[in-house]
Protein backbone atom coordinates (compact mmCIF):
# COMPACT_ATOMS: atom_id res chain seq x y z
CA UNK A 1 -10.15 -12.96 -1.50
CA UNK A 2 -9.06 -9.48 -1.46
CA UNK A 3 -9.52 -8.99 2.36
CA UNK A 4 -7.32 -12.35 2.76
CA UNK A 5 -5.06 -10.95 0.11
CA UNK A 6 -5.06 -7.28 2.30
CA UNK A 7 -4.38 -9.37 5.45
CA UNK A 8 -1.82 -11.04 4.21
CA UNK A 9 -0.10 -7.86 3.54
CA UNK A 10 -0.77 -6.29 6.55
CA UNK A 11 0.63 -9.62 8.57
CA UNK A 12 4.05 -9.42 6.30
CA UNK A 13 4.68 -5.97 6.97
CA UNK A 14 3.72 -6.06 10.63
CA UNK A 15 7.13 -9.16 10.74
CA UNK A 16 9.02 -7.48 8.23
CA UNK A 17 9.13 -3.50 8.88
CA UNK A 18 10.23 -4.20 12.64
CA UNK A 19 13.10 -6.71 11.78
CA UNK A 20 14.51 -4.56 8.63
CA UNK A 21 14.83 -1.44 10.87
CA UNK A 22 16.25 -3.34 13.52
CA UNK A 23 18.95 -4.84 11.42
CA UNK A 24 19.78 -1.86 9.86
CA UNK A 25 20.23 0.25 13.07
CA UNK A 26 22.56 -2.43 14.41
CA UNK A 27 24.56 -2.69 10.88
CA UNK A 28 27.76 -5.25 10.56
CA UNK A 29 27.41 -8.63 9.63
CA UNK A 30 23.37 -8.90 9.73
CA UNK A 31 22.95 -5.60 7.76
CA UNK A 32 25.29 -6.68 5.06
CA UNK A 33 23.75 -10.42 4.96
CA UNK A 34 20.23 -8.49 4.88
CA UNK A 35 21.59 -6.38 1.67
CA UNK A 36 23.37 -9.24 0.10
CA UNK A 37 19.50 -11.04 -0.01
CA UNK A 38 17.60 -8.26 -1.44
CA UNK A 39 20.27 -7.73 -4.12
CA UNK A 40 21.14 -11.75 -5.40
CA UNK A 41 17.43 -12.39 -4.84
CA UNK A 42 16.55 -9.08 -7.06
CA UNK A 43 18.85 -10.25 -9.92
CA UNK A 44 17.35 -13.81 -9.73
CA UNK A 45 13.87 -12.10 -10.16
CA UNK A 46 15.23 -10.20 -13.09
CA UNK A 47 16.91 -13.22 -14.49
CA UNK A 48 13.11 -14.99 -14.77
CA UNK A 49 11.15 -12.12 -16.06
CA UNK A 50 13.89 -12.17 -19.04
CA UNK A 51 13.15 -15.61 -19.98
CA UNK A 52 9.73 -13.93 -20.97
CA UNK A 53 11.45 -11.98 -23.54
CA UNK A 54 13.65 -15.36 -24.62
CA UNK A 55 16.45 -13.78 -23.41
CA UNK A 56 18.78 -16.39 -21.44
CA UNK A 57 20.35 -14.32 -18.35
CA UNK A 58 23.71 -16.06 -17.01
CA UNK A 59 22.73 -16.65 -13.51
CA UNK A 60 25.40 -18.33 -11.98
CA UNK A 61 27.91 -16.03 -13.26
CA UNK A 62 25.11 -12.72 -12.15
CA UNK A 63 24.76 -14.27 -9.13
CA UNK A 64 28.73 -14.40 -8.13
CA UNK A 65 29.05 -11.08 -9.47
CA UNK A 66 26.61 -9.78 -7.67
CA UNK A 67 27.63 -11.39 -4.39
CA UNK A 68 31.45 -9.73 -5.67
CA UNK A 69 29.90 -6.30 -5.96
CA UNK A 70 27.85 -6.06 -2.59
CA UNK A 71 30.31 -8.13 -0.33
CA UNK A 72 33.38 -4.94 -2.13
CA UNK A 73 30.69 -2.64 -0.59
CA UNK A 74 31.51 -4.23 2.70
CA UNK A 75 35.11 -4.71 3.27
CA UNK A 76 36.92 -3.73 0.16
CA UNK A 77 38.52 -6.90 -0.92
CA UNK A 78 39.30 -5.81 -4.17
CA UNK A 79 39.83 -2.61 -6.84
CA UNK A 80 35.92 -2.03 -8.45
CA UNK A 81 37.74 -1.54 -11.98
CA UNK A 82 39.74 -4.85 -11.66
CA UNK A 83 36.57 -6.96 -10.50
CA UNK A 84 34.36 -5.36 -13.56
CA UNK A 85 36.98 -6.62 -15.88
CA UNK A 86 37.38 -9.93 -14.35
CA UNK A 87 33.24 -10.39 -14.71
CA UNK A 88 33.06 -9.03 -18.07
CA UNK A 89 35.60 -11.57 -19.21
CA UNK A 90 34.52 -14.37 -17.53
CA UNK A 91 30.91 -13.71 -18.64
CA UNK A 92 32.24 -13.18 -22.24
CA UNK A 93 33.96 -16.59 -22.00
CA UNK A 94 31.38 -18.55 -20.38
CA UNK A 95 28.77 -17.25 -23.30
CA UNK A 96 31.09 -18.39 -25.70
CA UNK A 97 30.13 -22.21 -24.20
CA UNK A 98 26.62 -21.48 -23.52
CA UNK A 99 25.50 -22.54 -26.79
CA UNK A 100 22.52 -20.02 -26.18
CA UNK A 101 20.82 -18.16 -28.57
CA UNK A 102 20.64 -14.12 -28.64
CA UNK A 103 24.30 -14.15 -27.43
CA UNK A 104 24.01 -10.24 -27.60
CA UNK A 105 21.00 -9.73 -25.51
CA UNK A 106 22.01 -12.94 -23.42
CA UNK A 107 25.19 -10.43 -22.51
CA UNK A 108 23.63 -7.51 -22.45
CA UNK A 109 20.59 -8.49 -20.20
CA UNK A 110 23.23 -10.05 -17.62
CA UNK A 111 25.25 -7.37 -17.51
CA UNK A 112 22.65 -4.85 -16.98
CA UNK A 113 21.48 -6.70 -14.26
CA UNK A 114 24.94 -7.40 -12.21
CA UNK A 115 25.24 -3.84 -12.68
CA UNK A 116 22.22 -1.98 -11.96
CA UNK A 117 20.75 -4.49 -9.08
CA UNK A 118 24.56 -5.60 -8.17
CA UNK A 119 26.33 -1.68 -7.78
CA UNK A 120 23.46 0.13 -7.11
CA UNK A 121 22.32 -2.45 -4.36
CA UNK A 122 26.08 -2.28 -2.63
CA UNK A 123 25.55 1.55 -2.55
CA UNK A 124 23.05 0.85 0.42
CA UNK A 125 25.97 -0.71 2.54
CA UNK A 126 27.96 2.40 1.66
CA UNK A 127 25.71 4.09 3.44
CA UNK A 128 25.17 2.42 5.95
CA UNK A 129 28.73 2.36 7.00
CA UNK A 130 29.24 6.23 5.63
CA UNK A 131 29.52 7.86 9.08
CA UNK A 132 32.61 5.29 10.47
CA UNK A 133 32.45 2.66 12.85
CA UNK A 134 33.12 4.56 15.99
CA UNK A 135 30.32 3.92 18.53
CA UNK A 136 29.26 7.41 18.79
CA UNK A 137 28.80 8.02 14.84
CA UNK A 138 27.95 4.48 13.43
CA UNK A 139 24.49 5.02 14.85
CA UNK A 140 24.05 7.63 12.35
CA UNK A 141 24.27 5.51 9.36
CA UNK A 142 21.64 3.27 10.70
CA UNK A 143 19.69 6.10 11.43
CA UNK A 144 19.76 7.23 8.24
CA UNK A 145 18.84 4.00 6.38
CA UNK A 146 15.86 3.82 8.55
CA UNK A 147 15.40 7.36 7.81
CA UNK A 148 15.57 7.12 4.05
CA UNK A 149 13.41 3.56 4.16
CA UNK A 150 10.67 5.58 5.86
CA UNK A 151 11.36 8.59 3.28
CA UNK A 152 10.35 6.21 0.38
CA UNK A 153 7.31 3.95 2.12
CA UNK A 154 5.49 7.32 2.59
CA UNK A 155 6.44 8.71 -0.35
CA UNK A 156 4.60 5.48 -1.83
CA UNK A 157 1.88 5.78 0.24
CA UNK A 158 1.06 9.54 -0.55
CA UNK A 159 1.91 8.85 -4.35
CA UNK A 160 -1.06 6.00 -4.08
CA UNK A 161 -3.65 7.08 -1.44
CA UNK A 162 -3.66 10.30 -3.08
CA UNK A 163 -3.12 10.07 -6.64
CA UNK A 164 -6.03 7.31 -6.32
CA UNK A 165 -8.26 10.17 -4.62
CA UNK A 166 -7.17 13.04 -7.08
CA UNK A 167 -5.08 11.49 -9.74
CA UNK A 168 -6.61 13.27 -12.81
CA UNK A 169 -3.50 13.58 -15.11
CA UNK A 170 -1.51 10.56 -16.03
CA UNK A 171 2.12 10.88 -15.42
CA UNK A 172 3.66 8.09 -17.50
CA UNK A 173 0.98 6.03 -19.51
CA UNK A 174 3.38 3.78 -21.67
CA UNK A 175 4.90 2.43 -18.37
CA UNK A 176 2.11 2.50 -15.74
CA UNK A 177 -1.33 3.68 -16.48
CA UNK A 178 -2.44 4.12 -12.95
CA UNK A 179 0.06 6.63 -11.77
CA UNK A 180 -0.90 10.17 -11.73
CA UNK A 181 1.41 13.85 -12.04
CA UNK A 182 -0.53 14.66 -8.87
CA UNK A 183 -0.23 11.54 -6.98
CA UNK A 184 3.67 11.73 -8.03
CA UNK A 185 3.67 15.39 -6.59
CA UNK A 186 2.25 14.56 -3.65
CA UNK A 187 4.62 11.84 -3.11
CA UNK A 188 7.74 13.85 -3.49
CA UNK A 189 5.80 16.66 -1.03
CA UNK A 190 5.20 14.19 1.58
CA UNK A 191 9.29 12.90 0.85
CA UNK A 192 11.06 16.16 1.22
CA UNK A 193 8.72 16.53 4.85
CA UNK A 194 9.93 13.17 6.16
CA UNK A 195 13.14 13.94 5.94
CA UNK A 196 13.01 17.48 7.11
CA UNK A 197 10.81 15.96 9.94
CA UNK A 198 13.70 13.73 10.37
CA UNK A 199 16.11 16.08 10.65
CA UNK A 200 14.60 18.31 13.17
CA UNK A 201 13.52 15.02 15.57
CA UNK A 202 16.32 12.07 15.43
CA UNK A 203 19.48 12.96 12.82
CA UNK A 204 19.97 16.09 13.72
CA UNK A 205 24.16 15.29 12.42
CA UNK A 206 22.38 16.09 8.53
CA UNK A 207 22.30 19.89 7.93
CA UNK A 208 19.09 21.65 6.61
CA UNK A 209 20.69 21.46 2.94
CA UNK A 210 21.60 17.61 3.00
CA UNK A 211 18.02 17.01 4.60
CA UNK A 212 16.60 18.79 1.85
CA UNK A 213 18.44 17.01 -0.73
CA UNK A 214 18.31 13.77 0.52
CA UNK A 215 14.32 14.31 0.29
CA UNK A 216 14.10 15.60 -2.94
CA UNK A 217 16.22 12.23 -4.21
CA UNK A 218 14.06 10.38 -2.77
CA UNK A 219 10.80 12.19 -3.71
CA UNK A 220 12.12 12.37 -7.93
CA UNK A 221 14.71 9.76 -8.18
CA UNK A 222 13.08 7.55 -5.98
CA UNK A 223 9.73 7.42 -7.92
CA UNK A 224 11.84 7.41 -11.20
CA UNK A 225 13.25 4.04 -10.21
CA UNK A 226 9.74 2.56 -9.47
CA UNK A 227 8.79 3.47 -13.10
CA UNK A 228 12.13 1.94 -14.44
CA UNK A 229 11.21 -1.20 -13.00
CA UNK A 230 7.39 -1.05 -13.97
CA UNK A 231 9.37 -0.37 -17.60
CA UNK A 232 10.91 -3.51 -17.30
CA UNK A 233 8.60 -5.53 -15.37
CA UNK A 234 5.66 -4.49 -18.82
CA UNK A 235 8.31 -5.36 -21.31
CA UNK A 236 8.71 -8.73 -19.61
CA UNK A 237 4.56 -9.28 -20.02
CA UNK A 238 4.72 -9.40 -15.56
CA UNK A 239 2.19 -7.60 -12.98
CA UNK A 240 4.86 -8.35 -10.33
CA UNK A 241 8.43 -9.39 -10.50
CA UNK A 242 7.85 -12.46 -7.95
CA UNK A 243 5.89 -14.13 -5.76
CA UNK A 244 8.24 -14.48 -3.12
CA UNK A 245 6.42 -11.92 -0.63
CA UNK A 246 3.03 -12.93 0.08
CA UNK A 247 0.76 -10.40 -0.63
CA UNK A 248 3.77 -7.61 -1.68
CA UNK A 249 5.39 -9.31 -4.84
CA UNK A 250 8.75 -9.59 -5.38
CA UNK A 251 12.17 -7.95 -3.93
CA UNK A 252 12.77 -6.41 -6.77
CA UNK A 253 9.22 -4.59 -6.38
CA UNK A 254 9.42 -3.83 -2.30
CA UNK A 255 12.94 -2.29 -2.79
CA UNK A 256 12.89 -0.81 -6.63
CA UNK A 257 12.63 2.83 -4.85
CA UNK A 258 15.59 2.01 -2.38
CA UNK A 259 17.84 0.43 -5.38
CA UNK A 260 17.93 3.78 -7.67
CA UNK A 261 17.63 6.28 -4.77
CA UNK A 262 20.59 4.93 -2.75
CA UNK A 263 23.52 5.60 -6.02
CA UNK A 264 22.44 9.35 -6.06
CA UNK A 265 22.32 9.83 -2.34
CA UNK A 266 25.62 7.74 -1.50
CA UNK A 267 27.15 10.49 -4.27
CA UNK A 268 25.78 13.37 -2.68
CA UNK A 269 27.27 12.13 0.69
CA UNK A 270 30.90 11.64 -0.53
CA UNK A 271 31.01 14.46 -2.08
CA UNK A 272 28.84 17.24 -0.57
CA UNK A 273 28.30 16.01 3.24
CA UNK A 274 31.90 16.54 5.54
């Protein structure tokens, strides 16, 4: 069972990894569809693991919303401030006629997740499509998706292979036992060397600094999101947040990382990178 369960894995990833850094190096339409998946199918995944906590997420209305959110990421269609107040009142107006219980945490749960897995999710598009669409410089942003997607698998895979091997101190009990401070430091180690590593061979548009930073985000914030998500994933009573990945889990659990990484780095890029 567990070497059909390790194949398994090993057959997704070898189909998946090739196709998600091929669509993100070629961008547009495909990259945005790709993004506007992980993100509607993340919020469905956090819509179920509520249920476990009798708490009645609004999916259609999360679901629109989200689609809202990520497609504004895309082209713009509409002010952000304007399209949060239109799906705050709609939600607000469509609870009223729910007749659900827990109207509070019914609102609250949705709104947490249009607006963690919805914004945060579009801020992946934004940087995709941070470095224009001229032919010479849109290859950066892909570059730098790919870049940051490899930052956080080996960040994962340090953080596991060797907090498993030397993991002595635990780093956040309450959430997950099984993570260590020195498979965490090892993790963000083996992050801020990816992208320096990245820098030096194929982006060499990133200075040292934003190379630096970019690492360290993903190395801290990166592993911070994973915890949030094992937070709400042990709240909700669920080892994973789906089963929609053979062998990996859910979206939400392949792309936790990527989801609270991406807000911090897309602000560091508008505001510190010319």
């Amino acid at each position: 069972m567990v070497l059909n369960n390790r194949m398994t894995r090993i057959l997704v990833a070898l189909i998946a990894i090739p196709l998600i850094v091929f669509i993100s190096y070629y961008g547009r339409l495909p990259f945005y569809l790709l993004i506007l998946f992980i993100g509607m199918t993340a919020f469905y995944e956090f819509s179920k693991m509520s249920l476990n906590k009798s708490i009645f997420v609004n999916i259609p209305v999360g679901l629109i919303s989200v689609f809202f959110i990520i497609t504004n990421s895309y082209i713009d269609v509409i002010n952000f401030e304007h399209l949060s107040l239109m799906i705050i009142i709609v939600l607000l107006l469509n609870e009223l006629f729910r007749d659900k219980a827990s109207a509070i945490n019914n609102l609250g749960a949705t709104l947490l997740g249009i607006f963690y897995i919805g914004l945060f999710t579009g801020t992946i598009i934004s940087i995709r499509e941070f470095f224009g669409l001229t032919v010479g410089s849109y290859k950066h942003g892909g570059i730098l998706i790919i870049s940051i997607l490899a930052t956080i698998w080996i960040c994962d895979s340090a953080a596991y292979f060797l907090g498993s091997a030397f993991g002595k101190h635990k780093l956040f009990p309450r959430v997950s036992p099984k993570k260590s401070w020195e498979g965490g430091i090892a993790g963000f180690v083996f992050a801020v060397i990816t992208m320096i590593l990245v820098k030096v061979w194929v982006l060499t548009i990133l200075s040292w600094q934003d190379a630096l930073v970019i690492g360290v985000i993903v190395g801290t914030i990166g592993q911070l999101g994973d915890l949030v998500e094992s937070l709400i994933k042990r709240d909700a009573g669920v080892k994973d947040s789906s089963n929609i990945i053979p062998g990996h889990g859910g979206i939400f659990d392949r792309f936790d990382s990527l989801l609270f990484s991406s807000p911090v780095i897309y602000l560091y890029l508008i505001y510190f990178v010319k």
